[in-house]
Structures are given as structure tokens and as C-alpha cells.
Protein backbone atom coordinates (compact mmCIF):
# COMPACT_ATOMS: atom_id res chain seq x y z
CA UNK A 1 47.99 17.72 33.18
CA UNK A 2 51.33 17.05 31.97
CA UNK A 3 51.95 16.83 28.47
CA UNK A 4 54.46 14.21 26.85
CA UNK A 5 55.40 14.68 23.25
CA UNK A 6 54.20 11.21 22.04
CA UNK A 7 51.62 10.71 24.23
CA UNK A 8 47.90 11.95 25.20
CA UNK A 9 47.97 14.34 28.27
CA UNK A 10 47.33 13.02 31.53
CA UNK A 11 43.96 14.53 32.77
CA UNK A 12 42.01 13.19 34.99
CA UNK A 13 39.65 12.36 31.98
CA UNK A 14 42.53 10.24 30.24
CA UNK A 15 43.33 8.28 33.78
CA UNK A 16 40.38 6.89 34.24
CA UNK A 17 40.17 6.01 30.65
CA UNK A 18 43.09 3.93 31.02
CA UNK A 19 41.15 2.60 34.39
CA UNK A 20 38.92 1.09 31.61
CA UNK A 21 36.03 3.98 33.00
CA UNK A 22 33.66 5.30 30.15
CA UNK A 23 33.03 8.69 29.82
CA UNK A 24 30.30 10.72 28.21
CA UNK A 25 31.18 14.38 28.47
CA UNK A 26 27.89 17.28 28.07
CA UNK A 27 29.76 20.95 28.52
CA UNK A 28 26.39 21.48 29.76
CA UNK A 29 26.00 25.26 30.11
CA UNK A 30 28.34 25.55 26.40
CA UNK A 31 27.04 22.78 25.22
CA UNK A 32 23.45 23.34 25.55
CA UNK A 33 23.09 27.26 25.12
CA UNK A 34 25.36 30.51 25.82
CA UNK A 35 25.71 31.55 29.09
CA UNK A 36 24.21 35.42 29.69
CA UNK A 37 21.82 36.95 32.00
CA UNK A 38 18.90 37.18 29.56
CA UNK A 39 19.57 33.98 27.90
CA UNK A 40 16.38 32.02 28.67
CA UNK A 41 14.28 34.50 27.19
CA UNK A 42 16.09 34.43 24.09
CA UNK A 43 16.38 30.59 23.47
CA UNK A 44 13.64 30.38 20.78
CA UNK A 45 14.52 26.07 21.24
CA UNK A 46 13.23 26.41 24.73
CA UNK A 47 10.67 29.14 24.28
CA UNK A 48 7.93 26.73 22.46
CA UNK A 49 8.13 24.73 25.59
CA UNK A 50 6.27 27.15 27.39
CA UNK A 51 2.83 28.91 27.20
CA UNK A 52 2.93 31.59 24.84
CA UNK A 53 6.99 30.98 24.52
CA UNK A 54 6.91 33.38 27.99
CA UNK A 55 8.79 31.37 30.76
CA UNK A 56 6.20 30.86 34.31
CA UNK A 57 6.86 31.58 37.68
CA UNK A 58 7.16 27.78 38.44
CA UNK A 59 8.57 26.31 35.00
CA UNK A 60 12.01 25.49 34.69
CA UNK A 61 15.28 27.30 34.86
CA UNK A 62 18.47 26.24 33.41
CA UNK A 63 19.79 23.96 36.24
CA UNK A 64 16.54 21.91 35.22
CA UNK A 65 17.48 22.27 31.90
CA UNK A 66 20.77 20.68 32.46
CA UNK A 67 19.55 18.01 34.46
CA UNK A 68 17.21 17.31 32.10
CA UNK A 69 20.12 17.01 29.28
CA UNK A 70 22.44 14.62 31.41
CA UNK A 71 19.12 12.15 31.39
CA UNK A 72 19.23 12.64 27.32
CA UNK A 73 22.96 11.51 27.80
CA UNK A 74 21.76 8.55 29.65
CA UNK A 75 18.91 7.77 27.04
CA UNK A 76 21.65 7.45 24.56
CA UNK A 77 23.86 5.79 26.78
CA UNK A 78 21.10 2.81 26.67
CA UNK A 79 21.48 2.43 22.74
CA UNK A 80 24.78 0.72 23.48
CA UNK A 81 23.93 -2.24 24.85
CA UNK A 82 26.65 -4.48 26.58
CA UNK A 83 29.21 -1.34 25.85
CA UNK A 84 28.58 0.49 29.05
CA UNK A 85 27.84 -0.64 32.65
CA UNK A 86 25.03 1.22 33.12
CA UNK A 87 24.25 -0.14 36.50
CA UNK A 88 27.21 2.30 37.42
CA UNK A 89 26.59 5.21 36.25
CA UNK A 90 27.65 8.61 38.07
CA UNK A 91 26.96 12.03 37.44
CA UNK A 92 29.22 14.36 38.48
CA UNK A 93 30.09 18.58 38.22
CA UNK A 94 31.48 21.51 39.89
CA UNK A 95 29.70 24.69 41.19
CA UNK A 96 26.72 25.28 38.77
CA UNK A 97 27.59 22.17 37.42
CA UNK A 98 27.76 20.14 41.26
CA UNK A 99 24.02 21.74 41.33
CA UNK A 100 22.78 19.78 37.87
CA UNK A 101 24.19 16.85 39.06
CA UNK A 102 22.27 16.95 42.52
CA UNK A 103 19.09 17.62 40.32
CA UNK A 104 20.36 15.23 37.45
CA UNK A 105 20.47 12.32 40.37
CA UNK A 106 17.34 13.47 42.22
CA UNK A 107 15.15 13.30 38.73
CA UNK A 108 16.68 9.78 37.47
CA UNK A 109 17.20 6.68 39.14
CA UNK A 110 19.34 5.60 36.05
CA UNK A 111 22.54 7.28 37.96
CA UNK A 112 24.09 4.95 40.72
CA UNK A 113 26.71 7.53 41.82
CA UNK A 114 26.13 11.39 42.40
CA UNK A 115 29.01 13.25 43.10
CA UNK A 116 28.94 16.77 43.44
CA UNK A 117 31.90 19.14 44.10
CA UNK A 118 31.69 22.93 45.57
CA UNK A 119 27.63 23.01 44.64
CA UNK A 120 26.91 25.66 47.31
CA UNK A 121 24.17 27.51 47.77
CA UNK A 122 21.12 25.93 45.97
CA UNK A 123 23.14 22.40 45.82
CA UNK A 124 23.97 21.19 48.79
CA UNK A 125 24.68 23.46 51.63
CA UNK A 126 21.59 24.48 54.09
CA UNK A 127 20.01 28.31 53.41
CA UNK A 128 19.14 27.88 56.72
CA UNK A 129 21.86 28.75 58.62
CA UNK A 130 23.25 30.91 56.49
CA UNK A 131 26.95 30.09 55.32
CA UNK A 132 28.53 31.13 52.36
CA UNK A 133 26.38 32.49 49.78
CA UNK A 134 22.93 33.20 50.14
CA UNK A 135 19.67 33.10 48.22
CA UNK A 136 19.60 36.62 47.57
CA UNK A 137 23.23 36.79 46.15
CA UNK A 138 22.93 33.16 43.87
CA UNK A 139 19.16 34.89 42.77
CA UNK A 140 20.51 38.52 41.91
CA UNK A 141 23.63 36.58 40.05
CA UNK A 142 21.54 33.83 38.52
CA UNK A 143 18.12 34.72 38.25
CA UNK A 144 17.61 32.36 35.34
CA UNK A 145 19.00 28.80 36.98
CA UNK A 146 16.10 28.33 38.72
CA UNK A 147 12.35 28.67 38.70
CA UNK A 148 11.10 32.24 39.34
CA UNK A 149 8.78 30.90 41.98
CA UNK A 150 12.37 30.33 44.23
CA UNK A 151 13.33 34.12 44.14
CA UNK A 152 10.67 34.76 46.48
CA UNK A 153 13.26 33.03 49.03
CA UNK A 154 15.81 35.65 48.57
CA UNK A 155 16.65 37.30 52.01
CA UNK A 156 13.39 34.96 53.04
CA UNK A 157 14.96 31.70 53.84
CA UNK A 158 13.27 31.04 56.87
CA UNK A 159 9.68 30.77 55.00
CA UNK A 160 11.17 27.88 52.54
CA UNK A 161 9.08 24.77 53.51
CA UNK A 162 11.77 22.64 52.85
CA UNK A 163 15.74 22.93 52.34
CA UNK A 164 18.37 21.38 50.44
CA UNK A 165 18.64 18.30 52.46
CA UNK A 166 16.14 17.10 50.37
CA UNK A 167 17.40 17.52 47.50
CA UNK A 168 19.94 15.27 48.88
CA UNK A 169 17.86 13.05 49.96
CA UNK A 170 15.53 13.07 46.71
CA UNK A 171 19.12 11.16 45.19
CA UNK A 172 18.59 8.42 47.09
CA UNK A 173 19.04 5.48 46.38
CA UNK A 174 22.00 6.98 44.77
CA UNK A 175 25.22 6.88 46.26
CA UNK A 176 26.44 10.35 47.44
CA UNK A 177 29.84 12.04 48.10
CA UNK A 178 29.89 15.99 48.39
CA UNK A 179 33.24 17.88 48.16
CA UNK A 180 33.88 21.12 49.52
CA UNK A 181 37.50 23.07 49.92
CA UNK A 182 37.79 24.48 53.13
CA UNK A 183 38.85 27.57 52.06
CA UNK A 184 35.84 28.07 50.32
CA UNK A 185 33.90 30.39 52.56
CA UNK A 186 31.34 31.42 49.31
CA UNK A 187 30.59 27.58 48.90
CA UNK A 188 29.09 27.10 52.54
CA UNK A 189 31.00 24.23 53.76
CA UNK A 190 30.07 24.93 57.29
CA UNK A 191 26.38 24.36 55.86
CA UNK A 192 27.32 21.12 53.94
CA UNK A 193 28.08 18.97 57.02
């Protein structure tokens, strides 16, 4: 944003402050633990969650991880009563982040408002047809977002018994607004519509 001298910049963030919005912020994927290939076998945190600290084919991957911080966020959203309209809360991110917030709103009915910008592949675009990024691609990336049991989808898409619509529909009764450049041929907007 642009910067005066003797004021705060103007962001986004700061605009809808002065809208009288309240914002709790979660850098989820700084905030929570590094970002690196390996990474979820090497959170000892997260390891004692899990049988013999060894990570199963159907336990969770960091998206759930994230989602499952933004409801912490909420939890101590609740300890300030009459501060925040809670009734309103959104959940919002970009990319991997557009993802959590899919999963965030699908896992807690506390958030009123999902929105969810350039989430792709494994947010909301279809694998089936294929648009954009695939399975295989977002798996050989980003092995450790999701559970292991979902790799078995990569270059397999047709043999998923479901697809991200219901994800989407999962949010409900959340409100829902999905953006998508349409330049972005990676993000699958053709598959988001």
C-alpha cells in the first residue's frame, strides 16, 4: 500500500480496520511450523499425535493442520465476549492458504463467511475434468498437505468417490465466494465454475 509519513500504511488489513472490521491474523504455514518437504516428519509437537510419532496413511496433513489452527483462533476469539461479532466471522486465504480456509469452513460452523482466493487444485476446482494443476503435480509438490491415503489419486482421478464440490458443499451453511484470475491457467478456473 501506500505509505504516508505520519500515518499507518494503507493495506487492505488497515482499511477494513478503519471499516470498524476485526481482524485476527494466523501466518498459518510461518506461524505454525517451517515450510519444507520433510517437515511433518520432523515436527516432534505433532509427532506425539500419532501412533508411534509415525504419521498414517489416513491421518492428517498440514492443510488439516491449518484448519485445525484457524478453529484455535476462533476458540480464543470466544474469550472476548461482546468484543467481536462472532456471528460474522469469515475465514479467508490464498492458494495453500484458499485450501485451509475451504477445510477451516467445512470443519466449523463457527465461520459465517468462507472466502477463498486462487485455492486450485485440492480447494476448489474439479480433478475431474482436469484444468490447471493436477493431483499428481499438487502430490509430487506437496506430498505432506494432505493425508497419504489421497496420493493414491495422483494420475487416478477418475477412481476418487467424490470431488471437491463437496468440500464446497461440506461449508455450507457458510456463505461462499471463490476468486480465481483468469489468467491463472495453474489455478483451474475453467474447473471452478
Amino acid at each position: 500500500g501506500m505509505v504516508n509519513k505520519n500515518e499507518l500504511p494503507v493495506t487492505p488489513l488497515t482499511q477494513l480496520q478503519t471499516m470498524a472490521f476485526a481482524i485476527q491474523e494466523l501466518a498459518l504455514y510461518l506461524d505454525t511450523h517451517p515450510e519444507d518437504k520433510e517437515a511433518l516428519e520432523l515436527y516432534r509437537s505433532y509427532q506425539k499425535l500419532y501412533e508411534d510419532g509415525k504419521r498414517g496413511p489416513a491421518d492428517a496433513g498440514k492443510i488439516a493442520m491449518w484448519a485445525w489452527a484457524l478453529s484455535r483462533v476462533m476458540d480464543y476469539a470466544e474469550t472476548l465476549p461482546g468484543v467481536l461479532d462472532l456471528k460474522n466471522a469469515i475465514v479467508c486465504g490464498h492458494s495453500r492458504l484458499g485450501k485451509t480456509a475451504l477445510l477451516a469452513a467445512a470443519t466449523d460452523r463457527r465461520f459465517a463467511f468462507v472466502y477463498a482466493n486462487e485455492s486450485g487444485n485440492s480447494g476448489a476446482a474439479l480433478a475431474r475434468p482436469r484444468d490447471g494443476e493436477t493431483i499428481a503435480q499438487i502430490c509430487t509438490k506437496f506430498p505432506f498437505w494432505f493425508c497419504k491415503n489421497y496420493l493414491k489419486y495422483m494420475d487416478n482421478e477418475a477412481a476418487m468417490p467424490f470431488d471437491q464440490h463437496y468440500l464446497l458443499a461440506c461449508a455450507a451453511p457458510a456463505k461462499l465466494a471463490l476468486g480465481c484470475a483468469s489468467g491463472d491457467t495453474w489455478a483451474g478456473i475453467r474447473a471452478q465454475q
